[in-house]
N, C-alpha and C. Protein backbone atom coordinates (compact mmCIF):
# COMPACT_ATOMS: atom_id res chain seq x y z
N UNK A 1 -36.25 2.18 17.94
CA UNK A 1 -36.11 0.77 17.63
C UNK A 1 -35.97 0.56 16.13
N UNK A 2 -36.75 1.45 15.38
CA UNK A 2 -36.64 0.93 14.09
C UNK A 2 -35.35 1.47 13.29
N UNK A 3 -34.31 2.52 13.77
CA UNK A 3 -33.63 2.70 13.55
C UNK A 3 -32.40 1.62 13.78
N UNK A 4 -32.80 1.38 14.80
CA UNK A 4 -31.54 0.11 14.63
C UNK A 4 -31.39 -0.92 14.15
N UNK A 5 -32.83 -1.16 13.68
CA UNK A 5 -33.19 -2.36 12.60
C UNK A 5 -32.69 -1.89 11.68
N UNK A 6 -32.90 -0.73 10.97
CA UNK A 6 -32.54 0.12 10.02
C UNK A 6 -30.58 0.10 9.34
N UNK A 7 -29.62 -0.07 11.02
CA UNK A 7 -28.63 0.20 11.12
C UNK A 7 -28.26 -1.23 11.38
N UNK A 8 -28.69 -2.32 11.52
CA UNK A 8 -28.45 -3.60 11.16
C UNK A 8 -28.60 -4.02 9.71
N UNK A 9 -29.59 -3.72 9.21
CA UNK A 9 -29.33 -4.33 7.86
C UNK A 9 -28.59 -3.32 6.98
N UNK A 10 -28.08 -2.25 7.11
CA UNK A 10 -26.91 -1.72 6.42
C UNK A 10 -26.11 -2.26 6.81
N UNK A 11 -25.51 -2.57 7.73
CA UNK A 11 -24.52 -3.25 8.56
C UNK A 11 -24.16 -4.30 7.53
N UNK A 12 -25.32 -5.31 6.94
CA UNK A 12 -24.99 -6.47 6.07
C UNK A 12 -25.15 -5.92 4.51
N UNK A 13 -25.68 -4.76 4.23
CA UNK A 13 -25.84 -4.98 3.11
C UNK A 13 -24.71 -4.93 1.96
N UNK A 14 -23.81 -5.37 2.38
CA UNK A 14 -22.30 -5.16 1.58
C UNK A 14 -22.14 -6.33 1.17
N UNK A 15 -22.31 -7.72 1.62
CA UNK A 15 -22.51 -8.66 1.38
C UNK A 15 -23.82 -9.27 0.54
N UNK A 16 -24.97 -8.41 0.34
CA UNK A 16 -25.94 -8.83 -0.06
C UNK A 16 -26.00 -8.18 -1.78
N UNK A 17 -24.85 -7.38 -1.76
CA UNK A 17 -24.90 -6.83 -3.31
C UNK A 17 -24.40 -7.85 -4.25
N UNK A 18 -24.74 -8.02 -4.81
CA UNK A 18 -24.02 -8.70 -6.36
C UNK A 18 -22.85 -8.36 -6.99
N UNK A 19 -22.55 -6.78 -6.85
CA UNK A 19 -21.03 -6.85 -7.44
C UNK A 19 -19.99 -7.65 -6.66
N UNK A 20 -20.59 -7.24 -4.99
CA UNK A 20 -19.41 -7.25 -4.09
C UNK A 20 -19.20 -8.85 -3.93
N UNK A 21 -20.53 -9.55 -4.34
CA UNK A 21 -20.23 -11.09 -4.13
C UNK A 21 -19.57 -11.28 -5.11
N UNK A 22 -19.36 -11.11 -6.48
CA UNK A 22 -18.25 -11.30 -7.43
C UNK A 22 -17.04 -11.10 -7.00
N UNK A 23 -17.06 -9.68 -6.78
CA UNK A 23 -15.40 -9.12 -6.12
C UNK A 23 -14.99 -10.32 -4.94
N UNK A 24 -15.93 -10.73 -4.25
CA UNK A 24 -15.10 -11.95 -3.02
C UNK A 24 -14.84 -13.25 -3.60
N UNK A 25 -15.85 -13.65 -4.47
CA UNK A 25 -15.65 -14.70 -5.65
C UNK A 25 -14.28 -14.96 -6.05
N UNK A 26 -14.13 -13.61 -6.73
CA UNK A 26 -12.85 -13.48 -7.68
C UNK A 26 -11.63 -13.50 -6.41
N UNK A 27 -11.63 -12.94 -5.24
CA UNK A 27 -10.36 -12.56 -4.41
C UNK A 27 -9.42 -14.69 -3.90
N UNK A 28 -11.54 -15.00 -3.91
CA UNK A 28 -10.98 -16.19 -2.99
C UNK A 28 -10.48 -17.06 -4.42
N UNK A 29 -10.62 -16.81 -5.52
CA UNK A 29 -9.58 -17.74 -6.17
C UNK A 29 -9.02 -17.50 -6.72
N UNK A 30 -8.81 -16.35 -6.45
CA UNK A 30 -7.27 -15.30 -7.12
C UNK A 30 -6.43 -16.37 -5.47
N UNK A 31 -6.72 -16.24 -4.37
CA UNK A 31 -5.66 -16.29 -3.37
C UNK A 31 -5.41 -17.86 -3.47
N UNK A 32 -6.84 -19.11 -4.01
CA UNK A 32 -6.60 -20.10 -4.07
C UNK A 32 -5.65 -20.52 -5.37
N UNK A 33 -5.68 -19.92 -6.69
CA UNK A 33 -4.27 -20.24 -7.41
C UNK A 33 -3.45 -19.40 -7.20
N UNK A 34 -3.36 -18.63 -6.47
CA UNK A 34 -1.64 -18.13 -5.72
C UNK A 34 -1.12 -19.14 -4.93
N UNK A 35 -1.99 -19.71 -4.70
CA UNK A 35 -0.93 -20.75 -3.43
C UNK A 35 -0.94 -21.84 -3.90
N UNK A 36 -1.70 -22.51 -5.08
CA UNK A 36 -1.10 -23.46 -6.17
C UNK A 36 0.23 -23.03 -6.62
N UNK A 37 0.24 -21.74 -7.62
CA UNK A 37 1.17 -21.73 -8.09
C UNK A 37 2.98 -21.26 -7.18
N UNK A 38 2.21 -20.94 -5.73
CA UNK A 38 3.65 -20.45 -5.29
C UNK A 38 4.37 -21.85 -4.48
N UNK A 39 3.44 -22.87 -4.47
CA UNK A 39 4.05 -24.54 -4.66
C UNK A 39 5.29 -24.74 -5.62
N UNK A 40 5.20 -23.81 -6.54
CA UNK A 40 6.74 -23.92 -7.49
C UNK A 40 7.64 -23.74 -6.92
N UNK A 41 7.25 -22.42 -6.21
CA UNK A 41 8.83 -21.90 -5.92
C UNK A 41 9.28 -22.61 -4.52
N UNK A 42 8.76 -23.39 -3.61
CA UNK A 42 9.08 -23.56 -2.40
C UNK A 42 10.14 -25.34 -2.43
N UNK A 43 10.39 -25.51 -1.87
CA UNK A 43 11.44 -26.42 -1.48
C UNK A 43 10.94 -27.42 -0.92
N UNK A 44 10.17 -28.53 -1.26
CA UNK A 44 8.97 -29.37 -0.42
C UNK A 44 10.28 -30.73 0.11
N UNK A 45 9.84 -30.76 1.65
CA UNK A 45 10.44 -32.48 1.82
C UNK A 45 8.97 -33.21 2.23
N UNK A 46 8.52 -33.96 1.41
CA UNK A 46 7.62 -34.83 1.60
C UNK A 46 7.75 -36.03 2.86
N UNK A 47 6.46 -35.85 3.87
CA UNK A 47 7.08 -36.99 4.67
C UNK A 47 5.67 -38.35 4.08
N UNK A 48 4.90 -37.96 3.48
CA UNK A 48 3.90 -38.87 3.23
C UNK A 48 4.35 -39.02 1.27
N UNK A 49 3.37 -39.80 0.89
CA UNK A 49 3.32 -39.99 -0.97
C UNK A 49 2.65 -38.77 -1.28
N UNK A 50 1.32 -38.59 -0.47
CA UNK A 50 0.56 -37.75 -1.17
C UNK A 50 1.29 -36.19 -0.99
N UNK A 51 1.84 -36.14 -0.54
CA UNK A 51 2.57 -34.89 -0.29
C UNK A 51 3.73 -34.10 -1.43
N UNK A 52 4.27 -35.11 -2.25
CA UNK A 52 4.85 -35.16 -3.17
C UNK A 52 4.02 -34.79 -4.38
N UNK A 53 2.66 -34.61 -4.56
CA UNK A 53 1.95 -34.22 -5.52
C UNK A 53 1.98 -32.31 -5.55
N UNK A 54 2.04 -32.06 -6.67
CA UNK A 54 2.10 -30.61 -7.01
C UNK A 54 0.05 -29.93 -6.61
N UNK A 55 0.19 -29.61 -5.86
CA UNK A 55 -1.07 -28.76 -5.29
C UNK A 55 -2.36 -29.75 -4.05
N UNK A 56 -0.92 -30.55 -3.27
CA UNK A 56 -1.66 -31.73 -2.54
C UNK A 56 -1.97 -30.87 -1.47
N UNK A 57 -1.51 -29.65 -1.00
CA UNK A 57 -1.39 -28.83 0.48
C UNK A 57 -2.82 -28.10 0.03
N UNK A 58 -3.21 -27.53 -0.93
CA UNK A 58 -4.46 -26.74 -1.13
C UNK A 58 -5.46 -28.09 -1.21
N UNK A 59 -5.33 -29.04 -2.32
CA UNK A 59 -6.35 -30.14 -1.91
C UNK A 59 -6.78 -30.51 -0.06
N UNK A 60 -5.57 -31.11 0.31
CA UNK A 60 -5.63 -31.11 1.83
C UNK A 60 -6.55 -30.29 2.32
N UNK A 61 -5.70 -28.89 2.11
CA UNK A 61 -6.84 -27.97 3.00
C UNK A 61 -8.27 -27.71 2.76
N UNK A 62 -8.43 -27.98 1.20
CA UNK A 62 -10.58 -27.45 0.93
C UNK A 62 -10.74 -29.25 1.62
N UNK A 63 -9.88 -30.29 1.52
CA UNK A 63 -11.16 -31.43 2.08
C UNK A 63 -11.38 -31.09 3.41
N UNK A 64 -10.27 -30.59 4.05
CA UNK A 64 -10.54 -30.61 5.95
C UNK A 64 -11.26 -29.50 6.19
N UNK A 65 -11.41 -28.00 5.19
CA UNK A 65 -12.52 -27.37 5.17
C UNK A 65 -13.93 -27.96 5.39
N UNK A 66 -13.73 -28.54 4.23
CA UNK A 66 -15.15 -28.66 3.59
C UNK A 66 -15.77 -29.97 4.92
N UNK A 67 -14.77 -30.92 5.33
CA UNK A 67 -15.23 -31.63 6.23
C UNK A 67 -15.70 -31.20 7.55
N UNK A 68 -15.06 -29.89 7.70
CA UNK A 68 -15.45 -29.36 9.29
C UNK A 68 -16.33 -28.83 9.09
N UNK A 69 -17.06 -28.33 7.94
CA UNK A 69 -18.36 -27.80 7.51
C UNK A 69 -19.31 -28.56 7.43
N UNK A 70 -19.17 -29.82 7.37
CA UNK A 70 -20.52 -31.06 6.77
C UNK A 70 -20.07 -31.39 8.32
N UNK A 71 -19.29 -31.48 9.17
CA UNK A 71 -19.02 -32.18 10.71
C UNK A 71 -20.25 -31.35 11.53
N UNK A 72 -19.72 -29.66 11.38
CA UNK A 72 -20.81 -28.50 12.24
C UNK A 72 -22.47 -28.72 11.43
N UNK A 73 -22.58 -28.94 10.36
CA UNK A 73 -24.37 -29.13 9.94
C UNK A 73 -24.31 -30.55 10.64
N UNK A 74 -23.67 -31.62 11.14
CA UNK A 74 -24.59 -32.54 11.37
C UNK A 74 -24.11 -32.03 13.10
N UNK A 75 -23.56 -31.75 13.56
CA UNK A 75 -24.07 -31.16 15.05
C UNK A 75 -24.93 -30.24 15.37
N UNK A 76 -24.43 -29.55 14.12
CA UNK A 76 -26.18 -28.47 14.29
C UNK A 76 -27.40 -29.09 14.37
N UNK A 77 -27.82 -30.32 14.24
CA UNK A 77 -29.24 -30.94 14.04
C UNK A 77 -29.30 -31.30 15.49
N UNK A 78 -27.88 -31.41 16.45
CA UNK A 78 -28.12 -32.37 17.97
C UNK A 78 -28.14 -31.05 18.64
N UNK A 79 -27.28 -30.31 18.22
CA UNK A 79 -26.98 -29.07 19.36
C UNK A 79 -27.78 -27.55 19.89
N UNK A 80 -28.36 -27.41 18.62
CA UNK A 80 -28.92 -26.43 17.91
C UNK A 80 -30.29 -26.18 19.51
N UNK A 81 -30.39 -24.31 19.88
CA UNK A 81 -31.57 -24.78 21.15
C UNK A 81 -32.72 -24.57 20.05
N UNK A 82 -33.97 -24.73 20.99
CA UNK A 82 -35.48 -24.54 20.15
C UNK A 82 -35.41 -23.10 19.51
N UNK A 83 -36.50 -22.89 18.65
CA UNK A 83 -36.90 -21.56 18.01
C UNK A 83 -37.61 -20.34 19.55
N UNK A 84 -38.06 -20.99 20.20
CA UNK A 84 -38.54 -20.34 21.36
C UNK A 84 -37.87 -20.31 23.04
N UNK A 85 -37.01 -20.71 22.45
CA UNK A 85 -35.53 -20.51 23.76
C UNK A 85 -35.80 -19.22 24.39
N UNK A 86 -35.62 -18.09 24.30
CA UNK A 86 -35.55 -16.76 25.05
C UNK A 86 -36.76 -16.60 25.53
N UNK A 87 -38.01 -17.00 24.59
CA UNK A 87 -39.24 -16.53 24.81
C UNK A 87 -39.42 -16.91 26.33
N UNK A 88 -39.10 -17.96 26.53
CA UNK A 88 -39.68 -18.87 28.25
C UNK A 88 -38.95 -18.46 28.93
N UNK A 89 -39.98 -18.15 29.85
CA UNK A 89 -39.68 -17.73 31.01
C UNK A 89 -39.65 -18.45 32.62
């Protein structure tokens, strides 16, 4: 048993280092101004106003992120089972 406890938290500990959280830091906004800047090269037909703005498609996408993230914490407070779910029998 304690080996697999053992072989679970190696499992995460790649994520729990400090370099490696930099290195994902750096990837996710290395990839978020790549796709600002490759807005230059593309050929936009705007069907809305806001669409016509230079980096409106990455705005777009972190608000509907960030909204489906604040949407799941407030269902998590209705949905979420008890701390002692499995225990009962």
């Amino acid at each position: 048993m304690n080996a697999k406890k053992e072989h679970r938290k190696r499992e995460w500990d790649w994520f729990d280092k400090p370099k490696n959280r930099h290195l994902l830091r750096i990837l996710l906004w290395s990839a978020c101004g790549i796709s600002v800047v490759l807005e230059f090269f593309v050929d936009r037909h705007p069907h809305f106003q806001i669409d016509s703005f230079h980096g409106s498609f990455a705005l777009i996408g972190f608000v509907s992120c960030a909204a489906f993230i604040l949407i799941a914490k407030f269902l998590g407070i209705f949905l979420k089972a008890p701390e002692d779910y499995y225990d009962d029998e």
